[in-house]
PDB file of N, CA and C in Angstrom:
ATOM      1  N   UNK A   1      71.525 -19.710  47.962  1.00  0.00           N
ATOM      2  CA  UNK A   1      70.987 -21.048  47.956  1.00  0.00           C
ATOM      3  C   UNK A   1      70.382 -21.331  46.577  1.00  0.00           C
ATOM      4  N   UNK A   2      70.433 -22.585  46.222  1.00  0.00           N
ATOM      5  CA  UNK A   2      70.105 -22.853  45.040  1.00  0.00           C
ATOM      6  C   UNK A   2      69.315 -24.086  44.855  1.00  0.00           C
ATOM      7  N   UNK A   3      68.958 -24.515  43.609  1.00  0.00           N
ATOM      8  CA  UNK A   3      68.074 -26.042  43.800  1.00  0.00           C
ATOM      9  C   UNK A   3      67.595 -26.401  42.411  1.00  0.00           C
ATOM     10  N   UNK A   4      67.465 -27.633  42.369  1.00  0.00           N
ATOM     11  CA  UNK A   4      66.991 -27.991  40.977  1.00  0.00           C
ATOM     12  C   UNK A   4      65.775 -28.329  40.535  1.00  0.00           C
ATOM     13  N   UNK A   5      65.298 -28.185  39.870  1.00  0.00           N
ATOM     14  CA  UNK A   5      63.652 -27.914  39.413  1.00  0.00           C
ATOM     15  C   UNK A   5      63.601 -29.035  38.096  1.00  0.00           C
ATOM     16  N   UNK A   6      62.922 -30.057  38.699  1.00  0.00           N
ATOM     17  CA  UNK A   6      63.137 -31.226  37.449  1.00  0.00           C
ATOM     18  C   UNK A   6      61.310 -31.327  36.900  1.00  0.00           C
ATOM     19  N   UNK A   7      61.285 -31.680  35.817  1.00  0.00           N
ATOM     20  CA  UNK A   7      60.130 -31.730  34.792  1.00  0.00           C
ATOM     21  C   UNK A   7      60.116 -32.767  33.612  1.00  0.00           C
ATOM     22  N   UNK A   8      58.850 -33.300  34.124  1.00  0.00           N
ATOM     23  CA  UNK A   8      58.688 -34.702  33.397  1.00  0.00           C
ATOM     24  C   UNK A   8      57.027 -34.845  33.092  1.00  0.00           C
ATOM     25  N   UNK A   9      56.747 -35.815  32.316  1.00  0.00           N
ATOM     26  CA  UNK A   9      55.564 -35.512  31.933  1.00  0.00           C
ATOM     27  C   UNK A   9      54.830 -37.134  32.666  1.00  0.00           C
ATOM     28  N   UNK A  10      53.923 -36.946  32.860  1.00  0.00           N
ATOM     29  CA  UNK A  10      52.649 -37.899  33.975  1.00  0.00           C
ATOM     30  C   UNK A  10      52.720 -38.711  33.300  1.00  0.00           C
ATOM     31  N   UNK A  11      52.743 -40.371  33.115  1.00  0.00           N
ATOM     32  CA  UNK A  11      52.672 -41.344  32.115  1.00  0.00           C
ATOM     33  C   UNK A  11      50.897 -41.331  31.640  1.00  0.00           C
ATOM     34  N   UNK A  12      50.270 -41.387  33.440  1.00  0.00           N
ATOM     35  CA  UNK A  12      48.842 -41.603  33.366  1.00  0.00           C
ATOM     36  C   UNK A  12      48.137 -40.542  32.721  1.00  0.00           C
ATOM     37  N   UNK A  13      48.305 -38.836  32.675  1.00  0.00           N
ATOM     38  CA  UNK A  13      47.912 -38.249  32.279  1.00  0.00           C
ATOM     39  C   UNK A  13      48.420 -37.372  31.137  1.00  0.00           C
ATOM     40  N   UNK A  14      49.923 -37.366  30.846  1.00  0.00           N
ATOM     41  CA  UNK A  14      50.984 -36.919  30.151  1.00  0.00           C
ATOM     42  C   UNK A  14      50.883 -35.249  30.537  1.00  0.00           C
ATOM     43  N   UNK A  15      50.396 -35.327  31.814  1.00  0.00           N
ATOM     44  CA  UNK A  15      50.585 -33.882  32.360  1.00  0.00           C
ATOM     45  C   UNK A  15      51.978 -33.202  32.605  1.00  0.00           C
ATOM     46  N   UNK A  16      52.462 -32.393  32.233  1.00  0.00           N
ATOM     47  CA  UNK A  16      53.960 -31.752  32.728  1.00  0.00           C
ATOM     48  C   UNK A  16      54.073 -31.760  34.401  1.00  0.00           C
ATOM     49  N   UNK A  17      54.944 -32.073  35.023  1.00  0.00           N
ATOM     50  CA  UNK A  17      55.039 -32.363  36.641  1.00  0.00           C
ATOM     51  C   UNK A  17      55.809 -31.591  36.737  1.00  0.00           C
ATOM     52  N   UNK A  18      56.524 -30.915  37.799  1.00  0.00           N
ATOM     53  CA  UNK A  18      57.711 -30.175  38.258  1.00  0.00           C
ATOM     54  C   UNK A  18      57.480 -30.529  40.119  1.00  0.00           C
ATOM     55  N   UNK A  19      59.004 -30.496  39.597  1.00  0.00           N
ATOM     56  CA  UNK A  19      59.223 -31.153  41.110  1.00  0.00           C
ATOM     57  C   UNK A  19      60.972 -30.694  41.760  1.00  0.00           C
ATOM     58  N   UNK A  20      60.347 -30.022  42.481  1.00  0.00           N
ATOM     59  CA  UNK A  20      61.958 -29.417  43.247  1.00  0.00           C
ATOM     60  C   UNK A  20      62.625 -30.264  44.376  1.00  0.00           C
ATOM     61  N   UNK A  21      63.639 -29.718  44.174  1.00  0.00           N
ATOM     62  CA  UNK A  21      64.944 -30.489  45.013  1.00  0.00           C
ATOM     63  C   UNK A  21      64.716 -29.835  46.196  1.00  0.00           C
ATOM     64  N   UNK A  22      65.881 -30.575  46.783  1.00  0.00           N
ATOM     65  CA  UNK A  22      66.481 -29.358  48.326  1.00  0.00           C
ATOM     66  C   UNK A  22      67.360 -28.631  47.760  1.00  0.00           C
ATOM     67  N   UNK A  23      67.626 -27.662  48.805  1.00  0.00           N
ATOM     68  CA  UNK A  23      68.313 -26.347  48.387  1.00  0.00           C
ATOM     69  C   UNK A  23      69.804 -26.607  48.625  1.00  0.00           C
ATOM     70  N   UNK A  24      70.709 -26.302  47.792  1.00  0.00           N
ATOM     71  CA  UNK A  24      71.883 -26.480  48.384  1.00  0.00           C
ATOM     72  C   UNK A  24      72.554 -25.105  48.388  1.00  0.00           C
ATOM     73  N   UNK A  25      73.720 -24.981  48.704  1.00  0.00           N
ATOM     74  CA  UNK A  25      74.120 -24.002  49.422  1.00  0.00           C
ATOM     75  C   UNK A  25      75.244 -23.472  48.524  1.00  0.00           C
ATOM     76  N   UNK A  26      75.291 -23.947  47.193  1.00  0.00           N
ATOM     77  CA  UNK A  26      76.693 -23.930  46.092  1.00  0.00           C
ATOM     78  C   UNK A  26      75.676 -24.288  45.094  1.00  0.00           C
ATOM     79  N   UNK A  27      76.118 -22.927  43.721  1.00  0.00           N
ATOM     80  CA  UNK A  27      75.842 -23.121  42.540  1.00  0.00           C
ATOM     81  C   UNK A  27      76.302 -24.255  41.785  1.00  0.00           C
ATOM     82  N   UNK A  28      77.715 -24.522  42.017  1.00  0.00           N
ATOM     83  CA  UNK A  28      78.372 -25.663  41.908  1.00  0.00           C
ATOM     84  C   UNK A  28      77.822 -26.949  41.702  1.00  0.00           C
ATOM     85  N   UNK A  29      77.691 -27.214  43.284  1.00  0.00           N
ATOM     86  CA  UNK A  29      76.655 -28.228  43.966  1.00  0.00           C
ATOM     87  C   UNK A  29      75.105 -28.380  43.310  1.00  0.00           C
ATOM     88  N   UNK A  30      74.728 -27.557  43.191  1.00  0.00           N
ATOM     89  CA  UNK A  30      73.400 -27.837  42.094  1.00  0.00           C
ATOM     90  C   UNK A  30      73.592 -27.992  40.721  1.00  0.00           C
ATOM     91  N   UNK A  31      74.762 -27.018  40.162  1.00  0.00           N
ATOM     92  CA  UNK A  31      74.750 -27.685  38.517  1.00  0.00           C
ATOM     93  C   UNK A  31      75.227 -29.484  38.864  1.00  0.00           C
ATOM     94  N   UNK A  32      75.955 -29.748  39.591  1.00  0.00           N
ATOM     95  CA  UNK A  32      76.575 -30.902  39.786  1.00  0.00           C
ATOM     96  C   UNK A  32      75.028 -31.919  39.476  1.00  0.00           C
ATOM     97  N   UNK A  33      74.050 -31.865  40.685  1.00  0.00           N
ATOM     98  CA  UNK A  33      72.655 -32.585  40.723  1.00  0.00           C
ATOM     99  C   UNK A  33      72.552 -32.265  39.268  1.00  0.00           C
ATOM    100  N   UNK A  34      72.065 -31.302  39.106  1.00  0.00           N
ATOM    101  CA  UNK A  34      71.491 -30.956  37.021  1.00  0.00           C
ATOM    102  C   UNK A  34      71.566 -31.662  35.987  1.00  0.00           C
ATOM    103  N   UNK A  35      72.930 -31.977  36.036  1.00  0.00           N
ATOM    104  CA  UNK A  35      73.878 -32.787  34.837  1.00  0.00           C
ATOM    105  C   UNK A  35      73.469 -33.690  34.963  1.00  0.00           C
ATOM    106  N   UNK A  36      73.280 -34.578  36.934  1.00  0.00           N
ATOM    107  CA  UNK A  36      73.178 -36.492  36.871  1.00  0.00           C
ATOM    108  C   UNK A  36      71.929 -36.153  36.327  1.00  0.00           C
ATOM    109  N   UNK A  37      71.018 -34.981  36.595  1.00  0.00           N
ATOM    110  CA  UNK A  37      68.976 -35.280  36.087  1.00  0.00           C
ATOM    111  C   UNK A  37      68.868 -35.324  34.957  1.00  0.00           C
ATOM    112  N   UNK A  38      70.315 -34.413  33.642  1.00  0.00           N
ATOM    113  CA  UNK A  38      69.901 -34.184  32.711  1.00  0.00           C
ATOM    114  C   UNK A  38      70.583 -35.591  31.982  1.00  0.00           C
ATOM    115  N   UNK A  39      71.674 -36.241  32.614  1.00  0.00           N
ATOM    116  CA  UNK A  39      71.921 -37.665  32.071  1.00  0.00           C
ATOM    117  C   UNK A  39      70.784 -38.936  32.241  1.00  0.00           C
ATOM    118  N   UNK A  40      70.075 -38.719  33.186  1.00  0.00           N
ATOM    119  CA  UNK A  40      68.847 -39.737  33.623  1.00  0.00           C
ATOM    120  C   UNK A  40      67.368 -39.250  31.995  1.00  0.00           C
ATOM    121  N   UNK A  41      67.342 -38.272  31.737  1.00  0.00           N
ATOM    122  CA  UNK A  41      66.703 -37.759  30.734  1.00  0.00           C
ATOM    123  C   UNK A  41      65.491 -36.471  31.537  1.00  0.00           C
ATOM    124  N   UNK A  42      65.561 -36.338  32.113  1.00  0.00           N
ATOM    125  CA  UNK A  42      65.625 -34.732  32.702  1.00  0.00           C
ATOM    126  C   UNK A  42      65.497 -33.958  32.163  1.00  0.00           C
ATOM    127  N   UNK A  43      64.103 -32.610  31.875  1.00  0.00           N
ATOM    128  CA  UNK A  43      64.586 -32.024  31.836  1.00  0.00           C
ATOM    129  C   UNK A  43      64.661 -30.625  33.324  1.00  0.00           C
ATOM    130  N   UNK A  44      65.933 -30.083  33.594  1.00  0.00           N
ATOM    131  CA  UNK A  44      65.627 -29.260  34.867  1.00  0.00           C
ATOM    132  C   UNK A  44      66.434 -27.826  34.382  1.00  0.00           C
ATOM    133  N   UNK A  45      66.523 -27.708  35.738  1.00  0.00           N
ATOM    134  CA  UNK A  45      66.652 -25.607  35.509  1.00  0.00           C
ATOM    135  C   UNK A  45      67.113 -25.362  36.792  1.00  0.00           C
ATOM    136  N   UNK A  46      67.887 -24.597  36.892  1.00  0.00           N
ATOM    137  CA  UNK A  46      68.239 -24.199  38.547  1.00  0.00           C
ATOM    138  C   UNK A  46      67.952 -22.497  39.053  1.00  0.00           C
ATOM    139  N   UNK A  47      67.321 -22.803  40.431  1.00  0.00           N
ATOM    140  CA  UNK A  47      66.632 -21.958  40.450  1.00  0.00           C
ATOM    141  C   UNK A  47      67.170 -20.926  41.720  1.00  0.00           C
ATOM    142  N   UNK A  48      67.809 -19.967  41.940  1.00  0.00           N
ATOM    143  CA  UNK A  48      68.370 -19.393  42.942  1.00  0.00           C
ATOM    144  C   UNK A  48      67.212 -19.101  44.164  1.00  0.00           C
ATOM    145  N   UNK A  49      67.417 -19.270  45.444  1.00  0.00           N
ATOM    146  CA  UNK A  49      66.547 -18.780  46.371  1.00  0.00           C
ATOM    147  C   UNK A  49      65.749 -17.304  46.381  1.00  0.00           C
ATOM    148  N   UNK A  50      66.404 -16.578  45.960  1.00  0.00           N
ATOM    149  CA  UNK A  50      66.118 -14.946  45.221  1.00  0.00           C
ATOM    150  C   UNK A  50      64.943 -14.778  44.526  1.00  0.00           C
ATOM    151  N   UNK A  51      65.202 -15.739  43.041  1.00  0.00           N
ATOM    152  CA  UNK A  51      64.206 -15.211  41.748  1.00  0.00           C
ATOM    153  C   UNK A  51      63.505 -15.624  41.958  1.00  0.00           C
ATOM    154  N   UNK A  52      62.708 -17.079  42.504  1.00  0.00           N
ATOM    155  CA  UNK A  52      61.470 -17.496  42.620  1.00  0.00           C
ATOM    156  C   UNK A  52      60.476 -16.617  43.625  1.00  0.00           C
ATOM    157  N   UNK A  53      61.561 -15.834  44.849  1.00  0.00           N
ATOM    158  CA  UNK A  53      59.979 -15.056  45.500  1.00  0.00           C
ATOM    159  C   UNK A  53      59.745 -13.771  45.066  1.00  0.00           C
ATOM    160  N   UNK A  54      61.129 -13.311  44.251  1.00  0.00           N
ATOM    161  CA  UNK A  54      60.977 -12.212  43.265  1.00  0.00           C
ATOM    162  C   UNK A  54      60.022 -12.402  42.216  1.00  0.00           C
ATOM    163  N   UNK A  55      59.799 -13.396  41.621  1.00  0.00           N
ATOM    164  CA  UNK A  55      58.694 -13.706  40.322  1.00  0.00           C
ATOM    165  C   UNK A  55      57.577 -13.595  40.890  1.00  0.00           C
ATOM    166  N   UNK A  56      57.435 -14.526  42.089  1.00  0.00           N
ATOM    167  CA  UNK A  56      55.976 -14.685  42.716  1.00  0.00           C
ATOM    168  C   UNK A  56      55.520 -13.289  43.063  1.00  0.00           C
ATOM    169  N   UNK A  57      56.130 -12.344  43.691  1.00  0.00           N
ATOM    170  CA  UNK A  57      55.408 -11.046  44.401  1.00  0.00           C
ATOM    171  C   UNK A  57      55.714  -9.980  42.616  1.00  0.00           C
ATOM    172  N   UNK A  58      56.192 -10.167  41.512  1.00  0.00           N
ATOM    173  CA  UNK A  58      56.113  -9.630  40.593  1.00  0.00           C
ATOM    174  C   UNK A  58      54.612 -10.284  39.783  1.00  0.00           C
ATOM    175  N   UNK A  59      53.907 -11.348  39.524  1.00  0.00           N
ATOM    176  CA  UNK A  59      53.081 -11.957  39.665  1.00  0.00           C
ATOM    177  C   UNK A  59      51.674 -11.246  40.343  1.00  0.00           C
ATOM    178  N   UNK A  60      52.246 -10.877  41.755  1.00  0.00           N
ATOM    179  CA  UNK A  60      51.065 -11.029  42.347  1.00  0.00           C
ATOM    180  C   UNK A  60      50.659  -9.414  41.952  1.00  0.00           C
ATOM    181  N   UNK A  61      51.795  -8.393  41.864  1.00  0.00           N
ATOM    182  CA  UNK A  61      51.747  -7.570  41.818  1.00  0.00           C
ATOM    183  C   UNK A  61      50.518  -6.789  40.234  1.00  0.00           C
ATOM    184  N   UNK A  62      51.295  -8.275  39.183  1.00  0.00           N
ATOM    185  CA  UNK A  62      50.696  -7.881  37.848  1.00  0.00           C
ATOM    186  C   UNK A  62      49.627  -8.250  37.855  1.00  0.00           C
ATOM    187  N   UNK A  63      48.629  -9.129  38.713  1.00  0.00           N
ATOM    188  CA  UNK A  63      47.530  -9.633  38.603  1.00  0.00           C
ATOM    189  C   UNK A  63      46.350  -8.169  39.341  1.00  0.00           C
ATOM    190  N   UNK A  64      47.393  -8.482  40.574  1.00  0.00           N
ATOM    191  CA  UNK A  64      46.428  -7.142  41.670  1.00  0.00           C
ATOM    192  C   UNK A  64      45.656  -5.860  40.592  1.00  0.00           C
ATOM    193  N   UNK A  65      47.289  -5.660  39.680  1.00  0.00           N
ATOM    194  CA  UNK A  65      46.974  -4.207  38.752  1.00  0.00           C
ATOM    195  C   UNK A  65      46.049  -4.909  37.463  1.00  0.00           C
ATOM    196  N   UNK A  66      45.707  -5.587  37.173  1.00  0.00           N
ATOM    197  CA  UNK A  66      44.740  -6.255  36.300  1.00  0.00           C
ATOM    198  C   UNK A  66      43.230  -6.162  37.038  1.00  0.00           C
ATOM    199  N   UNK A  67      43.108  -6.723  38.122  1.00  0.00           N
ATOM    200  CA  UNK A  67      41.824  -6.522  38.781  1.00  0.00           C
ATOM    201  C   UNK A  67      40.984  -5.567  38.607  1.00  0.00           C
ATOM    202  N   UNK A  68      42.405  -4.166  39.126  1.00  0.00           N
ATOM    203  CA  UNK A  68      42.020  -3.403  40.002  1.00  0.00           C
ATOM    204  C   UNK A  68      41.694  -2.627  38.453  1.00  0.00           C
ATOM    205  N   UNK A  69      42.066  -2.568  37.012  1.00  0.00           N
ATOM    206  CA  UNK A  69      41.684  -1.753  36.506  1.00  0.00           C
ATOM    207  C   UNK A  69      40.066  -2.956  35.662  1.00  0.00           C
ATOM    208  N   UNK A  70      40.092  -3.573  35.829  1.00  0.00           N
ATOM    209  CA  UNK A  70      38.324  -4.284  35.665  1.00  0.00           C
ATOM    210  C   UNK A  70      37.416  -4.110  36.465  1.00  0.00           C
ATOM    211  N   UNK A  71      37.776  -3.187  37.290  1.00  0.00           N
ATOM    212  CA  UNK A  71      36.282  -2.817  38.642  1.00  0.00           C
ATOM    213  C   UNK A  71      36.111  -1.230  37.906  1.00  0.00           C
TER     214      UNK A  71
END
């Protein structure tokens, strides 16, 4: 599963936003979405169902071992 991860900046605050799609079910099918976001002025990234909960528990993992050697 896959999905597109679009990023734009806040007019009111010029904060960076990110904002995900639905998931589709074809790499295909998501570069397809990508291209219309990156013709609208877009910029996005596609993100496999996999790496994002792989990053997050790699994350949580590097923080835990940061703590744990400051006590």
């Amino acid at each position: 599963m896959y999905r597109v991860v679009t990023q734009y900046r806040d007019q009111g605050s010029s904060r960076p936003v990110k904002e995900y799609g639905p998931w589709h079910d074809s790499r295909p099918n998501a570069e397809h979405w990508a291209e219309v976001l990156r013709g609208m002025g877009y910029v996005v990234e596609i993100q496999s169902q996999g790496s994002g909960a792989m990053a997050e528990q790699d994350d949580n993992h590097m923080l835990a071992a940061a703590l744990a050697n400051m006590a």
